[in-house]
C-alpha atoms as a PDB file:
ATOM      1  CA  UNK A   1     151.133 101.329  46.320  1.00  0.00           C
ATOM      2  CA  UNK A   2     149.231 104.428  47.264  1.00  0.00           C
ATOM      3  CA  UNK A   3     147.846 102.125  50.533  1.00  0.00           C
ATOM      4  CA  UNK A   4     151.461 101.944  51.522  1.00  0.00           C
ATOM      5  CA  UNK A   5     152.618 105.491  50.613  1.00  0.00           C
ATOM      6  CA  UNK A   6     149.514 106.812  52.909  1.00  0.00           C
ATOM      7  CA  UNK A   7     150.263 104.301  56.174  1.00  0.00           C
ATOM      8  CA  UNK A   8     153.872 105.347  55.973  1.00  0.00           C
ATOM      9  CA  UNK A   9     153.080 108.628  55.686  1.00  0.00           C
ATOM     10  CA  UNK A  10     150.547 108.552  58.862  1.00  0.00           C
ATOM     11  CA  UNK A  11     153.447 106.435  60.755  1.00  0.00           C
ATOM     12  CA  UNK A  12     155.942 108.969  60.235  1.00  0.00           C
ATOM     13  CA  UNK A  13     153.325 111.790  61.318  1.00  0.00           C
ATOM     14  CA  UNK A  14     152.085 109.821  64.129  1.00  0.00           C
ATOM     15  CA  UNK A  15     155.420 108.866  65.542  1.00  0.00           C
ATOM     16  CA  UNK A  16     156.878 112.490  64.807  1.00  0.00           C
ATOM     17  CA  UNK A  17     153.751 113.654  67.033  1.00  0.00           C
ATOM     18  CA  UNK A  18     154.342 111.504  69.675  1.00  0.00           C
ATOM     19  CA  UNK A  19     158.418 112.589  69.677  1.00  0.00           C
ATOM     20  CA  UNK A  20     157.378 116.170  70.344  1.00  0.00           C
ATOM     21  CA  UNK A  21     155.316 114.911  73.066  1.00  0.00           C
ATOM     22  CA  UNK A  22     157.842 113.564  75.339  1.00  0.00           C
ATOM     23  CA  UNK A  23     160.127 116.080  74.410  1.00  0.00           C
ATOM     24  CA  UNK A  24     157.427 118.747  76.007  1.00  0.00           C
ATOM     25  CA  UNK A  25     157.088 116.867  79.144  1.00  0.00           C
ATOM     26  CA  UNK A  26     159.850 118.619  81.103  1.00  0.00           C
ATOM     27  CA  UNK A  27     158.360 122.014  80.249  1.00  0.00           C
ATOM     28  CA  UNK A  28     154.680 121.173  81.314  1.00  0.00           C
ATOM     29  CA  UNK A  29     155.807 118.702  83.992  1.00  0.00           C
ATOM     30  CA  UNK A  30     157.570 121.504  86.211  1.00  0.00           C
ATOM     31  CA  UNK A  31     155.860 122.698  89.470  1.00  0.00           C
ATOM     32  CA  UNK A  32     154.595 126.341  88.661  1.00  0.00           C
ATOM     33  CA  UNK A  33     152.430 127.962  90.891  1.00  0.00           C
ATOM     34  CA  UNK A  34     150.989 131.519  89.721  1.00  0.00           C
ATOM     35  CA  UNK A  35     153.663 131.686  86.631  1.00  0.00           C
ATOM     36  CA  UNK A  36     156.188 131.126  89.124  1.00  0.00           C
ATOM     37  CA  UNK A  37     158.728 127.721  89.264  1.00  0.00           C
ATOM     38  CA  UNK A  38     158.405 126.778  92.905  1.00  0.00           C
ATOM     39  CA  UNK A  39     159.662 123.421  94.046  1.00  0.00           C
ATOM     40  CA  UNK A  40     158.034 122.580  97.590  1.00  0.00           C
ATOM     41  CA  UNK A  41     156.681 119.884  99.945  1.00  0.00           C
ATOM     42  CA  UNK A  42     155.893 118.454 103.247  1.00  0.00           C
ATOM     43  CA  UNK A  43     157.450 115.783 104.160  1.00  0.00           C
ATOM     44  CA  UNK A  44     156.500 113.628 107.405  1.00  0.00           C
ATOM     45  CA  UNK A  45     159.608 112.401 109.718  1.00  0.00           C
ATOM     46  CA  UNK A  46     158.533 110.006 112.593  1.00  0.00           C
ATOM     47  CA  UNK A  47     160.343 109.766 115.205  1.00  0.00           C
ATOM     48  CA  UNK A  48     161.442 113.643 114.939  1.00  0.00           C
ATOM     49  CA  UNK A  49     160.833 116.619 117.156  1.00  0.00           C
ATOM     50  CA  UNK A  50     161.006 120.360 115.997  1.00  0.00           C
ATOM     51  CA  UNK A  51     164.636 121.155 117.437  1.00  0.00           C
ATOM     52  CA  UNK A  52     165.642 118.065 115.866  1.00  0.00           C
ATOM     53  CA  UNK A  53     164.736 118.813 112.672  1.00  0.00           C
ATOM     54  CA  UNK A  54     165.486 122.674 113.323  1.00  0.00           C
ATOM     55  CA  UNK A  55     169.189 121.342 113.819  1.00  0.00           C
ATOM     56  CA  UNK A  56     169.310 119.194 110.977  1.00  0.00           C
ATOM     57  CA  UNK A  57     168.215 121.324 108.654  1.00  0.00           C
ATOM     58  CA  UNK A  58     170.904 124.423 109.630  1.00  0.00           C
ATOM     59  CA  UNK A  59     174.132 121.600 109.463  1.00  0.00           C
ATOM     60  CA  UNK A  60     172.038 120.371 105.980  1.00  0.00           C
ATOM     61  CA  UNK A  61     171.788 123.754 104.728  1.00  0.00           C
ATOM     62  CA  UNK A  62     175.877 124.902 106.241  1.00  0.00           C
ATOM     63  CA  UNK A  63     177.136 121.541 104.889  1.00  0.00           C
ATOM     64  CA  UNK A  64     175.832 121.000 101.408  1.00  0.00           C
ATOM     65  CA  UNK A  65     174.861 124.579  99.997  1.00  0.00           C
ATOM     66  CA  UNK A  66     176.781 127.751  99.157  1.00  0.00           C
ATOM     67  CA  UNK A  67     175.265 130.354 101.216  1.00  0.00           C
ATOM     68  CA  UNK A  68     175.080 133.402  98.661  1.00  0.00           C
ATOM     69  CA  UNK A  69     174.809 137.007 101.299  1.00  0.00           C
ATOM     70  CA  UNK A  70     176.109 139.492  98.594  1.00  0.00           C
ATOM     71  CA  UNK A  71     173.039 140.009  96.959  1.00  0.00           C
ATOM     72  CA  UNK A  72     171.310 143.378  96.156  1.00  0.00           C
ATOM     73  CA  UNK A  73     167.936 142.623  97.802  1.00  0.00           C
ATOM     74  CA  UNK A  74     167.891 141.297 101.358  1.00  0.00           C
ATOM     75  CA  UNK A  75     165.653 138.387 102.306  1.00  0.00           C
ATOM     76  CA  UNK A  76     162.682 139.453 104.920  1.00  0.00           C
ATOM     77  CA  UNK A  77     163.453 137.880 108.473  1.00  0.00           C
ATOM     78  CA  UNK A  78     161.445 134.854 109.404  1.00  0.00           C
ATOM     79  CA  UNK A  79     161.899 133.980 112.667  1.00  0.00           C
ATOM     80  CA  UNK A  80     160.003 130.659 111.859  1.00  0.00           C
ATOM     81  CA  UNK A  81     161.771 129.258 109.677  1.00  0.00           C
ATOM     82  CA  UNK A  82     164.814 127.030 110.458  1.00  0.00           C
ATOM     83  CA  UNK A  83     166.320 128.020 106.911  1.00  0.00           C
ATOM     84  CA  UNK A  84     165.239 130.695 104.952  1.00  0.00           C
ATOM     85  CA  UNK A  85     168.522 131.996 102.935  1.00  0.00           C
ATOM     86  CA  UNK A  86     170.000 132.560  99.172  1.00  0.00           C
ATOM     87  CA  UNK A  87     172.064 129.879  98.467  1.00  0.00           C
ATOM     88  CA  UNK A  88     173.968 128.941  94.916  1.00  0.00           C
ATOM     89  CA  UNK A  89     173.581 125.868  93.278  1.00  0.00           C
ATOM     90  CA  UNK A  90     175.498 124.571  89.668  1.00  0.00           C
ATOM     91  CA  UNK A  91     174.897 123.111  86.367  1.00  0.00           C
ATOM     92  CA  UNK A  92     176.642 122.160  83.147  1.00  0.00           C
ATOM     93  CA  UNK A  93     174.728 123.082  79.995  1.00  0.00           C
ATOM     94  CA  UNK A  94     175.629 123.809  76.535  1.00  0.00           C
ATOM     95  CA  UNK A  95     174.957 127.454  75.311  1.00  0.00           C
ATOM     96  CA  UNK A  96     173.422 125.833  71.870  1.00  0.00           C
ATOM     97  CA  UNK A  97     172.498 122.798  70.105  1.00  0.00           C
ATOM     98  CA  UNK A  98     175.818 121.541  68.758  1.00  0.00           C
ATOM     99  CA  UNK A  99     176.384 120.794  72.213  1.00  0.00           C
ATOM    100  CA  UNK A 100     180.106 120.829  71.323  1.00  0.00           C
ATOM    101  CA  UNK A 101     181.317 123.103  74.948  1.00  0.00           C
ATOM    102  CA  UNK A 102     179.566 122.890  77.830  1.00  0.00           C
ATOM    103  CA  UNK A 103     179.120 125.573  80.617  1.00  0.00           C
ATOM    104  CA  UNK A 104     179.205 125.618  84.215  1.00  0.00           C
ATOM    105  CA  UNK A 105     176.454 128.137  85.398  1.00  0.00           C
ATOM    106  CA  UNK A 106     175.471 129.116  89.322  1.00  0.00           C
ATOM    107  CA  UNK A 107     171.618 129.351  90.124  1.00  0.00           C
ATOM    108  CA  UNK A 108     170.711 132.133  92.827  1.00  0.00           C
ATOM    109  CA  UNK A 109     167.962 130.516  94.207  1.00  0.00           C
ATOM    110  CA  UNK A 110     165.925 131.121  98.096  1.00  0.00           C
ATOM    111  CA  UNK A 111     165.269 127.838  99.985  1.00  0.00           C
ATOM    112  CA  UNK A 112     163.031 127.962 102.660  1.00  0.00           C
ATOM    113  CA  UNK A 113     162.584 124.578 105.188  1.00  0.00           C
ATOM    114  CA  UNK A 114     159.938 125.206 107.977  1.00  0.00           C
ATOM    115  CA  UNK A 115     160.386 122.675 110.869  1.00  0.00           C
ATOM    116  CA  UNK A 116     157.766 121.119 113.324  1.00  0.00           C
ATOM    117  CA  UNK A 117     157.230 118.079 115.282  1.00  0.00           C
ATOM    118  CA  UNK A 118     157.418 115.240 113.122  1.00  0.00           C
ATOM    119  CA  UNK A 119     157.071 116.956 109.595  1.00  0.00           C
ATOM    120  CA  UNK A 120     159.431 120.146 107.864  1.00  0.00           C
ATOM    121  CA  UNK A 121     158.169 121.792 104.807  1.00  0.00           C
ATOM    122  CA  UNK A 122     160.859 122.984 101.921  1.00  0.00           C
ATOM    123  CA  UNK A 123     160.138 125.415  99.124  1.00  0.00           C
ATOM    124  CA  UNK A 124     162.605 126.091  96.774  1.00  0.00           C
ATOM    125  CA  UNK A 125     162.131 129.268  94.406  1.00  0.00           C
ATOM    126  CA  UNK A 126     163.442 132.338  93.068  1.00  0.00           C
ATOM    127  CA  UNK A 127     165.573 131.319  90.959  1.00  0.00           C
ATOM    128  CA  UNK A 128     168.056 133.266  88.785  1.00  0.00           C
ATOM    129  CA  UNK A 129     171.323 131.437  86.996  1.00  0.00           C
ATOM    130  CA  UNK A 130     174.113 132.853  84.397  1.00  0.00           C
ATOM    131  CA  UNK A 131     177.596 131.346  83.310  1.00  0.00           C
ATOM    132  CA  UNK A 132     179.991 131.041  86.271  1.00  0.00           C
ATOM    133  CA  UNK A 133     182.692 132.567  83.881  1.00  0.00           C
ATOM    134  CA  UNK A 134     182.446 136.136  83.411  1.00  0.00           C
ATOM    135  CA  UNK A 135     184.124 135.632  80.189  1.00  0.00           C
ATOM    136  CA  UNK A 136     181.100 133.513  79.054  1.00  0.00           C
ATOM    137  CA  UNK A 137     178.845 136.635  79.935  1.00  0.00           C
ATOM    138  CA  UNK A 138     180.467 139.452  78.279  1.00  0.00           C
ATOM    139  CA  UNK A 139     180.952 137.850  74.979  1.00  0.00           C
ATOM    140  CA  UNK A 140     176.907 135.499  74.762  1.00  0.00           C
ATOM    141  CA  UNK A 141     173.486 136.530  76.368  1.00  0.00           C
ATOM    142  CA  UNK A 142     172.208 133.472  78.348  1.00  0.00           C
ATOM    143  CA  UNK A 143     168.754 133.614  79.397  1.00  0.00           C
ATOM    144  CA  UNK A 144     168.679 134.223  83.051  1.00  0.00           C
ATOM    145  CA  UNK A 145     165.550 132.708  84.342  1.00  0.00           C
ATOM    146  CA  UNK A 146     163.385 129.638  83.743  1.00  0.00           C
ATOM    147  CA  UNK A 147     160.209 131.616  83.622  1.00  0.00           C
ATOM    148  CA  UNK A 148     161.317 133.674  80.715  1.00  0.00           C
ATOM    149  CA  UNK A 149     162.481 130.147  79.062  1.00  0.00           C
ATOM    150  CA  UNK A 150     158.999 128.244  80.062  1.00  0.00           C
ATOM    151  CA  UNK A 151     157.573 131.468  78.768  1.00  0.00           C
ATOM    152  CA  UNK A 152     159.390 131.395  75.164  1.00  0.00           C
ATOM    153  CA  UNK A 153     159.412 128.024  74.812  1.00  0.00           C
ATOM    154  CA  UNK A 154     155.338 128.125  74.811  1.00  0.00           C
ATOM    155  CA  UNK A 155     155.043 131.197  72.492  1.00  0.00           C
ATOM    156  CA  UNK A 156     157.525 129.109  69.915  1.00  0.00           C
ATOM    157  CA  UNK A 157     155.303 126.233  69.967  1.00  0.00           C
ATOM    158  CA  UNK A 158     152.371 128.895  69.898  1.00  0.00           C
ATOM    159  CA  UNK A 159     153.939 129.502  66.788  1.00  0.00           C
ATOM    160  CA  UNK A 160     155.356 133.048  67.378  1.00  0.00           C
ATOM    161  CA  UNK A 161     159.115 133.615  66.593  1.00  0.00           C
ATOM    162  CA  UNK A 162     162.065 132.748  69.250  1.00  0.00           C
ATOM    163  CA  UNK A 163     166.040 133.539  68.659  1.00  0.00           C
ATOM    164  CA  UNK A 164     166.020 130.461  70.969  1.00  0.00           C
ATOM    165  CA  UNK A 165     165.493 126.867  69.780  1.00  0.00           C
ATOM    166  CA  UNK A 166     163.259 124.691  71.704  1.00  0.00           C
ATOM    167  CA  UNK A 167     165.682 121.730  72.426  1.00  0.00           C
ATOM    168  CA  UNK A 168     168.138 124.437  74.123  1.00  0.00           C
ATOM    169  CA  UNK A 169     165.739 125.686  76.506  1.00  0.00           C
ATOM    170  CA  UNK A 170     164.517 121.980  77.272  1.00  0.00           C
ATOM    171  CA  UNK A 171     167.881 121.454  77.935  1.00  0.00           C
ATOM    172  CA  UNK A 172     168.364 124.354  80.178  1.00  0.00           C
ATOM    173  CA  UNK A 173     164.930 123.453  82.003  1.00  0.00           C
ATOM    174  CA  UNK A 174     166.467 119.828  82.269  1.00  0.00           C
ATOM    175  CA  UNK A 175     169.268 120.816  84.115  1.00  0.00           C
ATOM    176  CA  UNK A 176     167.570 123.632  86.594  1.00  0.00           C
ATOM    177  CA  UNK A 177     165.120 120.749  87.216  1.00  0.00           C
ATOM    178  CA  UNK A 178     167.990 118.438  88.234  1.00  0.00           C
ATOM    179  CA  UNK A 179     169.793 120.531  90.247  1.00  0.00           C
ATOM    180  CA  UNK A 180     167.358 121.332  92.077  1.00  0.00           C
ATOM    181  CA  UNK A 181     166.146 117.949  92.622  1.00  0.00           C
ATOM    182  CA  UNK A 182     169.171 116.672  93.385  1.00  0.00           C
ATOM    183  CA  UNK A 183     169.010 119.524  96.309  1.00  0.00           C
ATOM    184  CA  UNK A 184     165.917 118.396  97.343  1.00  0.00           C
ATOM    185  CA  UNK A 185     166.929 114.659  97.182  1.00  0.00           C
ATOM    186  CA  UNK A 186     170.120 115.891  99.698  1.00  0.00           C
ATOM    187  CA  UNK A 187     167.810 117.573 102.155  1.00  0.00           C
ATOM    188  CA  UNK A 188     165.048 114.700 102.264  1.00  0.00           C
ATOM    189  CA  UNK A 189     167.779 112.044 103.193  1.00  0.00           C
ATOM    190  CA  UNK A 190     169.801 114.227 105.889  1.00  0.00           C
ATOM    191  CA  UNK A 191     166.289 114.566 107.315  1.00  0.00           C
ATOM    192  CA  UNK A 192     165.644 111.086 107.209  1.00  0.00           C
ATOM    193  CA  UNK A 193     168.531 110.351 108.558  1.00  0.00           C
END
């Protein structure tokens, strides 16, 4: 009987362990570079010449994003780049684990494409993101980055205290992830195309 009692009890630790596991993969799976969330690549396009490109990329970027230009803080030129703008993105996320409402929120984010003959790089970065109602941000405080939520969600497991439970900022860090990804997905196959 004791046999029994100890292999459940080693399942249930075992498969508990491996639960939190692939629960933590969105956190450590995101692209950071120097403690910053940067999403960026270079992708090849055969068949393509810079003004091509240069041309798709503009229409892309006019077509498919929101062009944000009322922000505090101006971008540096760069005459180099064929986009290199704030733009808004959006994503539906619950403000807590009950999941019973569900938000819309905008994400400030800069996007960056870099065109030459046969390749354009994209980097994706910056980003910032807050309820789309104003409503929604009088009355709760959202957190308003995923740095600061990558950030708390490591000191929690670190075992330090967090007002924030770990399942809401995966799920916040799920859905920046697949906006942006779906962004990224948009701009690979206009390019492609």
């Amino acid at each position: 009987m004791r046999r029994f009692l100890l292999v459940a009890l080693f399942a249930i630790v075992t498969n508990v362990g491996f639960a939190q596991k692939g629960k933590d993969t969105i956190v450590y799976n995101l692209p950071m570079v120097n403690g910053k969330l940067v999403y960026s690549d270079s992708v090849s396009v055969k068949g393509r010449n810079k003004i091509v490109l240069d041309s798709i990329a503009k229409k892309w970027f006019a077509d498919k994003l929101t062009p944000y230009k009322d922000c505090c803080v101006s971008l540096p030129s760069d005459s180099n780049s064929s986009v290199f703008s704030y733009a808004l993105l959006e994503f539906r996320a619950p403000p807590n684990s009950w999941r019973l409402v569900y938000y819309d929120y905008v994400m400030l984010v800069t996007v960056k494409i870099d065109c030459g003959d046969g390749y354009y790089k994209y980097k994706i970065y910056d980003m910032r993101f807050r309820p789309k109602s104003n409503f929604f941000n009088a009355v709760v405080q959202h957190p308003t980055n995923p740095e600061y939520l990558i950030d708390r969600y490591k000191k929690k497991k670190n075992g330090l205290l967090s007002s924030m439970p770990a399942e809401i900022i995966r799920i916040y860090l799920a859905c920046v992830n697949t906006s942006v990804r779906n962004c990224i997905t948009s701009l690979n196959n206009a390019m492609a195309n």
